[in-house]
Protein backbone atom coordinates (compact mmCIF):
# COMPACT_ATOMS: atom_id res chain seq x y z
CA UNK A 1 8.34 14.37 -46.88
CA UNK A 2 6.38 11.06 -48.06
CA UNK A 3 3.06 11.63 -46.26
CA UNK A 4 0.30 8.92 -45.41
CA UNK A 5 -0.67 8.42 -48.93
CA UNK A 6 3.20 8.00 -50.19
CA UNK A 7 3.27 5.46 -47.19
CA UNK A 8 0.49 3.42 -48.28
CA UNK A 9 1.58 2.91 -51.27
CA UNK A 10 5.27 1.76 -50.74
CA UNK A 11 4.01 -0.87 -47.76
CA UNK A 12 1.17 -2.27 -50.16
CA UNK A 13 3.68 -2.77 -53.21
CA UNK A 14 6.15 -4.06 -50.47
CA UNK A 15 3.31 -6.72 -48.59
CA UNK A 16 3.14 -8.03 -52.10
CA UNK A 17 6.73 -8.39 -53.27
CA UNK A 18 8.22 -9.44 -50.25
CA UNK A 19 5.60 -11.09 -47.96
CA UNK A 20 6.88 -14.74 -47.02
CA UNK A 21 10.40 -13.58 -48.20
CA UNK A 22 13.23 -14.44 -45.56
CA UNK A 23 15.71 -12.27 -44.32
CA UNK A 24 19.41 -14.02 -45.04
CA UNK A 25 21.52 -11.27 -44.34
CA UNK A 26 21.60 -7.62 -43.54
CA UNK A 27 24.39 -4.66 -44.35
CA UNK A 28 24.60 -0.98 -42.57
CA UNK A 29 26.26 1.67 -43.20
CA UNK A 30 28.46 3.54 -41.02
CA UNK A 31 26.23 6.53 -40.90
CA UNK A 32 24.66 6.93 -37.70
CA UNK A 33 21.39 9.47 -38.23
CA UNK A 34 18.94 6.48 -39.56
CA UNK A 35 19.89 3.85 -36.94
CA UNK A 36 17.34 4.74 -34.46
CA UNK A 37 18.05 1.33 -32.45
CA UNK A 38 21.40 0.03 -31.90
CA UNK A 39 23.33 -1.61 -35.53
CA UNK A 40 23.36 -4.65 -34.25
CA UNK A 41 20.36 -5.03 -32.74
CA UNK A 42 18.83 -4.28 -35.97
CA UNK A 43 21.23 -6.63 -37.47
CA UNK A 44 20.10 -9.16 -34.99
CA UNK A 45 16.13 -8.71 -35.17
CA UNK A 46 16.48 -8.86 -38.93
CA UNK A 47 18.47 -11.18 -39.72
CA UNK A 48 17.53 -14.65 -40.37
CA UNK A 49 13.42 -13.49 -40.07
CA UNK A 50 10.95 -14.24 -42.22
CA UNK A 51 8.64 -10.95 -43.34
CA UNK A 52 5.00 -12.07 -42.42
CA UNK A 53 3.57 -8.72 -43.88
CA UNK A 54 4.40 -5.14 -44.39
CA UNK A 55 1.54 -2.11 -43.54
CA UNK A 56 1.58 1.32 -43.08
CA UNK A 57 0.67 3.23 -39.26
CA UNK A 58 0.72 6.64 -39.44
CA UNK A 59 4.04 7.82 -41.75
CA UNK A 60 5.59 5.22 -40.44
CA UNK A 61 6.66 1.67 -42.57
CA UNK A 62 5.78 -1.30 -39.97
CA UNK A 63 7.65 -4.59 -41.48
CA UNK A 64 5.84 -8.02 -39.23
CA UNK A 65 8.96 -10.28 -38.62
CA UNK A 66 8.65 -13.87 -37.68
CA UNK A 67 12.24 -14.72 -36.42
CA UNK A 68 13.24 -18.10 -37.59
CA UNK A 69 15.29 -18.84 -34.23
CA UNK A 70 18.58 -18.06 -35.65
CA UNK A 71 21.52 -16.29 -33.60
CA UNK A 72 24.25 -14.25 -35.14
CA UNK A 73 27.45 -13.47 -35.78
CA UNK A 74 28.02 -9.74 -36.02
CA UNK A 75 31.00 -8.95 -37.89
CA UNK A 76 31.75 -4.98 -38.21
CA UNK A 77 34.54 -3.69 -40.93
CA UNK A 78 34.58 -3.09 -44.91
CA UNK A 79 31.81 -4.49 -47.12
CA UNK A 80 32.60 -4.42 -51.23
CA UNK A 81 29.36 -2.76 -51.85
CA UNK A 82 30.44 0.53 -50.40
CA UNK A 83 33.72 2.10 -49.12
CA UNK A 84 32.67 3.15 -46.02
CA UNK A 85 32.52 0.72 -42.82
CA UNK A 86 29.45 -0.87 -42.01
CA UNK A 87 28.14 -3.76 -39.50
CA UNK A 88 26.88 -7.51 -41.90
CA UNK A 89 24.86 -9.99 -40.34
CA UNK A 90 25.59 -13.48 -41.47
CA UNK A 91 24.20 -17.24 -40.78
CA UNK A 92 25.44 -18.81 -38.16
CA UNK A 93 23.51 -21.70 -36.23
CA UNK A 94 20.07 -22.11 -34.74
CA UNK A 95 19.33 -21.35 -31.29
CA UNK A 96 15.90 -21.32 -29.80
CA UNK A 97 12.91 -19.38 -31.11
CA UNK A 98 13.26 -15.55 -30.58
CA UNK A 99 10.20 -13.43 -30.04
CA UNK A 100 8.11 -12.04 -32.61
CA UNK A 101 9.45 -8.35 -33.99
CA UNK A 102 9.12 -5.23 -35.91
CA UNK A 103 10.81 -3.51 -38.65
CA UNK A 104 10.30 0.26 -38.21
CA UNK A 105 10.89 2.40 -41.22
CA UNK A 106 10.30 6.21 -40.99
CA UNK A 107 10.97 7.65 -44.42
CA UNK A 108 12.30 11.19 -43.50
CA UNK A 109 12.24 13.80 -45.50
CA UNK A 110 13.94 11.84 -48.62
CA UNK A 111 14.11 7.95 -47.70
CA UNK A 112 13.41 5.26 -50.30
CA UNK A 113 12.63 1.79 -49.61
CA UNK A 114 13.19 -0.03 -52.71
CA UNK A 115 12.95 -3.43 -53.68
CA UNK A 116 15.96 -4.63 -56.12
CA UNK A 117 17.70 -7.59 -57.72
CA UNK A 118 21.03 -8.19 -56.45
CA UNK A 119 23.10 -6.73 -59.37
CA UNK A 120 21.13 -3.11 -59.48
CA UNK A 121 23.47 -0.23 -59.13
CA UNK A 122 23.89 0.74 -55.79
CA UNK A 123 23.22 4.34 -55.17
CA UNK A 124 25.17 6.69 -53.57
CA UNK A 125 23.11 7.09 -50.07
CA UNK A 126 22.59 3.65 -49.50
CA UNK A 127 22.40 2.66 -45.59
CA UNK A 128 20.65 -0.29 -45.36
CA UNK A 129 20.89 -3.52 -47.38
CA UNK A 130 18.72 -6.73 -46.52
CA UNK A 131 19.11 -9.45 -48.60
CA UNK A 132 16.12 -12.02 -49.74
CA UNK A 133 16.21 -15.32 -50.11
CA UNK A 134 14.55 -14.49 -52.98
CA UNK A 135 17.73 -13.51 -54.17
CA UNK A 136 16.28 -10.09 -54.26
CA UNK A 137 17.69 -6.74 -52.32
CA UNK A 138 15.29 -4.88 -49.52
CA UNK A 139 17.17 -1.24 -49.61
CA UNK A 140 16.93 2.03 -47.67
CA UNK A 141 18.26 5.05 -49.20
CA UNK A 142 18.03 8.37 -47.95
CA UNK A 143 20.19 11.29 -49.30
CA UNK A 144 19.62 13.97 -45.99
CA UNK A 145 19.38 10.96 -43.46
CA UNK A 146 16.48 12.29 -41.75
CA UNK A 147 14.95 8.50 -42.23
CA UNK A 148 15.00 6.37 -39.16
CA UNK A 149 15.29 2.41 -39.03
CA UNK A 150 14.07 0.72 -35.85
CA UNK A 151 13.64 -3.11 -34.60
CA UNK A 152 11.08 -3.29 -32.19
CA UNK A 153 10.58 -7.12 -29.70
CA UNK A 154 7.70 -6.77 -28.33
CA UNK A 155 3.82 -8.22 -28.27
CA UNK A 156 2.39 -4.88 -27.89
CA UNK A 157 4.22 -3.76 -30.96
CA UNK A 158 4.44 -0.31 -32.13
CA UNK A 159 2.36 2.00 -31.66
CA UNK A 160 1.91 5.67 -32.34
CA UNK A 161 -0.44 8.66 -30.76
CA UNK A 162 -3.02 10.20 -32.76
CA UNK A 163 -6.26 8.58 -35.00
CA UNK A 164 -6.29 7.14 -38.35
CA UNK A 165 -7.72 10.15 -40.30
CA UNK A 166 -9.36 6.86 -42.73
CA UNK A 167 -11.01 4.95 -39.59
CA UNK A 168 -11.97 8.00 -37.21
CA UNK A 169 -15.92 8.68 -37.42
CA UNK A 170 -16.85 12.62 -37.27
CA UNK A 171 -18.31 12.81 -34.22
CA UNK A 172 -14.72 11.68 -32.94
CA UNK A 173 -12.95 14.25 -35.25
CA UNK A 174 -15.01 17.17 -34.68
CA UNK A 175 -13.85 16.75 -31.08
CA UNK A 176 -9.91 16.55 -32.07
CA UNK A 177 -10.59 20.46 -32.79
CA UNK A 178 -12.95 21.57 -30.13
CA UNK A 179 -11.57 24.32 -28.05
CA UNK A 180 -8.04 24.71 -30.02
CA UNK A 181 -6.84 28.61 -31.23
CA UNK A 182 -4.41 26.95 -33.26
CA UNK A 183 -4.82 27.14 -36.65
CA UNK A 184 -6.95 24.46 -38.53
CA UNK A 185 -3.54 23.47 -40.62
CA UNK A 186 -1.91 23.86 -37.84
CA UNK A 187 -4.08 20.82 -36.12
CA UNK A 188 -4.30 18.82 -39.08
CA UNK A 189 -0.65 18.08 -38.89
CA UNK A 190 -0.54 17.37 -35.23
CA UNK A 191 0.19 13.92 -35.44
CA UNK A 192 -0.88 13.20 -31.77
CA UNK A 193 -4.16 14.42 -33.50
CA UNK A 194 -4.75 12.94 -36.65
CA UNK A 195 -1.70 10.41 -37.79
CA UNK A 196 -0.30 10.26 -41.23
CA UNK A 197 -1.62 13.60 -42.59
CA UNK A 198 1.10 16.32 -43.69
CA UNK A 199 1.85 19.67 -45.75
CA UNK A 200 0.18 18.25 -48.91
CA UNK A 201 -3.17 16.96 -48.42
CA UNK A 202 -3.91 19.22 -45.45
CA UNK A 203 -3.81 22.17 -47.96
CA UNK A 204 -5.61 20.26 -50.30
CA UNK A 205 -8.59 18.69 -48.26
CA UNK A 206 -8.92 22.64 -47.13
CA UNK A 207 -9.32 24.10 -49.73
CA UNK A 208 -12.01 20.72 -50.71
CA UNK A 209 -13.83 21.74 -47.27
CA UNK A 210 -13.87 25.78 -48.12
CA UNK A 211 -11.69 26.81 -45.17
CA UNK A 212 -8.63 28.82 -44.82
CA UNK A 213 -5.70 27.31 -43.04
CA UNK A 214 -5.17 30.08 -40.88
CA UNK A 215 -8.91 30.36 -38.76
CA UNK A 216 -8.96 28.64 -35.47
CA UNK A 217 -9.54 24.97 -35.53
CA UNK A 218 -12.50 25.94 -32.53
CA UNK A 219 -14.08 28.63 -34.83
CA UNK A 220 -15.36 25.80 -37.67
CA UNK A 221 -19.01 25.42 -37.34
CA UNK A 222 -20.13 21.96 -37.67
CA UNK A 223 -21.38 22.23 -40.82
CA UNK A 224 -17.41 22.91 -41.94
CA UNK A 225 -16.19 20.25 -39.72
CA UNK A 226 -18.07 17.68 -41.35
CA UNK A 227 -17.00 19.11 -44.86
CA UNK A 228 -13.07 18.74 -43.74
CA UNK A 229 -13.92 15.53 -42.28
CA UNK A 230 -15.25 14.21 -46.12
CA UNK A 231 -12.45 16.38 -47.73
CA UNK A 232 -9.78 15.05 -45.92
CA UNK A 233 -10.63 11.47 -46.48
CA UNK A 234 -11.43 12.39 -50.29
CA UNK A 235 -8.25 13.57 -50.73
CA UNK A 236 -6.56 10.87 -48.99
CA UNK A 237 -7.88 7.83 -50.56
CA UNK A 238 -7.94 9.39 -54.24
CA UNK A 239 -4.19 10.27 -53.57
CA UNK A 240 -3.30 6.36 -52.62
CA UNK A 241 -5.25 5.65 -55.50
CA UNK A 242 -2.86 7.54 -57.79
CA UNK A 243 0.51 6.14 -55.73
CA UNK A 244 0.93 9.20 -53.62
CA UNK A 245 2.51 12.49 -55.27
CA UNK A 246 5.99 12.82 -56.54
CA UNK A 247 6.97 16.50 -55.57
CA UNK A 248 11.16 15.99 -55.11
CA UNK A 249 12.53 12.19 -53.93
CA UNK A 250 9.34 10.11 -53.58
CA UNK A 251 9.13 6.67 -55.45
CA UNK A 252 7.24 4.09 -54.61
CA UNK A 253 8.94 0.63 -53.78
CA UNK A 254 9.59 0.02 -57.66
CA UNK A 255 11.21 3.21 -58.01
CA UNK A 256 8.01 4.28 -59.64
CA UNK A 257 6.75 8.27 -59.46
CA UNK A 258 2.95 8.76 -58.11
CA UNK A 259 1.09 10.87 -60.19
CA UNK A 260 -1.45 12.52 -57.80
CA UNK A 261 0.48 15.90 -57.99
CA UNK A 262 -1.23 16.34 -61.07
CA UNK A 263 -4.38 16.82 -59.42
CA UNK A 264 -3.31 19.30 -56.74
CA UNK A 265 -5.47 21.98 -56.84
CA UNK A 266 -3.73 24.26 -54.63
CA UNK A 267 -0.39 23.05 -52.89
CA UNK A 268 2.59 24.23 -54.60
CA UNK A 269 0.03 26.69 -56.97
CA UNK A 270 1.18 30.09 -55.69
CA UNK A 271 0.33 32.68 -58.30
CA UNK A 272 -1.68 30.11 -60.45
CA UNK A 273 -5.11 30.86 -60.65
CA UNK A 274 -7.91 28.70 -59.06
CA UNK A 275 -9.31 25.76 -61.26
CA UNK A 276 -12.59 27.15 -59.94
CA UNK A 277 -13.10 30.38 -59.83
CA UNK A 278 -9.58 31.66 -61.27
CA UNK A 279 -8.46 34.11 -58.36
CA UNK A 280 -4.31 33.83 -57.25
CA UNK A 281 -3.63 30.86 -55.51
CA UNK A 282 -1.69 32.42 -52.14
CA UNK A 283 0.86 31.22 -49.70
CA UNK A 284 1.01 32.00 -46.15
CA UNK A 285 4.00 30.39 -43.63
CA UNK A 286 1.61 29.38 -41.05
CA UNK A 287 4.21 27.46 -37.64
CA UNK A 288 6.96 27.34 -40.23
CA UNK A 289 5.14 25.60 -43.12
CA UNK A 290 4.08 26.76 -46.52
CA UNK A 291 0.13 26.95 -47.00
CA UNK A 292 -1.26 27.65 -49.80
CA UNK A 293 -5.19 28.41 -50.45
CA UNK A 294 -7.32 30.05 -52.48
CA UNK A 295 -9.10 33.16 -50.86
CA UNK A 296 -12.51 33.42 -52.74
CA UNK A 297 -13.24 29.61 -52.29
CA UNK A 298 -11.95 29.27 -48.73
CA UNK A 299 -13.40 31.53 -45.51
């Protein structure tokens, strides 16, 4: 699953492809799993909008829409870009200014958001289509449609629980864990915790900080704490740096691998030795999900 750093990456290539691009159309597949809000009220939000900017909150792709006051004409049946059937916006005339809105992209556990030119191949798990004035193609594609699309019309906007694990100050994370048995992994991936972090770097800003996943977030001393608390957003920033890391489906929004799975030290190492001190890199199913750590370094 494309975790905060994989996040980054695709909404900072997409703020500065598709920024200022309008909205003239959009196409959905007949799948229902990613439509989180209604197909036509997607359709509706979408269409016609121009994209004031594109950012990242938590693992979750946040698309600013400016709606240009256009209404619609939703037309459901067959589309030629794919055989299955599928709800198109198209132009129709102006009607008076609509609310500001949201594009809400969740990319699942193998969702794409690509930027294309109009003639690219279409591939084969293709459920969303919105098409640029640009002339250019905004597409989802998610092969196990655990991706979610969602318009949001609102001034609030959307919002998620949890802290930015790159803007929270110590003192503010040392209390996220104070009084918690769970497992330290275990709370690192409690996204009404800390939003954004996953499997990857949690393993990896560990084993950074010198602690095992599996000791009780309320047993770190403070000393550790404030090691994790530098580890974690170590880890995070040099993995954006590098465009995230491409373990299975993850591309950025050129289609372009990350390369920061080169520098994993211990995820996805089990049986490796340590870079540092050459003992067995282990892995322990800690609430369902693989950990893996090294058990000289950590304690």
């Amino acid at each position: 699953m494309p975790e905060l750093p994989e996040v980054e990456t695709i909404a900072r290539g997409l703020a500065q492809r598709v920024t200022g691009d309008v909205i003239e159309s959009v196409w959905l597949g007949s799948k229902p799993e990613p439509l989180k809000s209604p197909a036509a009220e997607i359709a509706q939000t979408l269409q016609g909008a121009r994209i004031t900017g594109v950012r990242r909150l938590g693992k979750h792709i946040v698309v600013d829409l400016e709606p240009q006051g256009n209404s619609l004409k939703i037309v459901p049946g067959k589309t030629s870009r794919a055989k299955s059937k599928s709800v198109l916006a198209t132009k129709a005339q102006k009607s008076a200014p609509a609310p500001k809105a949201q594009w809400i992209v969740h990319l699942g556990m193998t969702g794409q958001l690509l930027v294309c030119r109009s003639d690219a191949e279409l591939a084969k798990h293709t459920h969303a289509i919105a098409k640029l004035a640009s002339g250019r193609e905004l597409r989802f594609v998610d092969p196990r449609r655990f991706g979610r699309l969602a318009v949001v019309r609102t001034d609030a906007g959307f919002a998620t629980p949890g802290i930015e694990p790159l803007e929270i100050g110590l003192d503010d994370f040392a209390k996220l864990f104070r009084g918690r048995k769970t497992p330290i992994k275990s709370a690192l991936l409690n996204q009404k915790l800390l939003r954004g972090v996953g499997n990857i770097y949690a393993d990896e800003a560990l084993f950074r900080a010198g602690v095992r996943p599996r000791r009780r977030a309320s047993s770190l001393t403070r000393a550790e704490l404030a090691r994790l608390y530098e580890s974690v957003k170590q880890v995070l920033r040099e993995a954006i740096t590098a465009g995230g890391s491409s373990i299975s489906d993850y591309v950025d929004s050129n289609g372009d691998p990350g390369e920061f799975q080169m520098q994993h030290r211990v995820y996805g190492r089990e049986g490796e030795p340590c870079l540092t001190c050459r003992t067995r890199i282990k892995r322990v199913v800690i609430a369902g999900r693989s950990s893996h750590y090294c058990p000289k370094c950590q304690k």
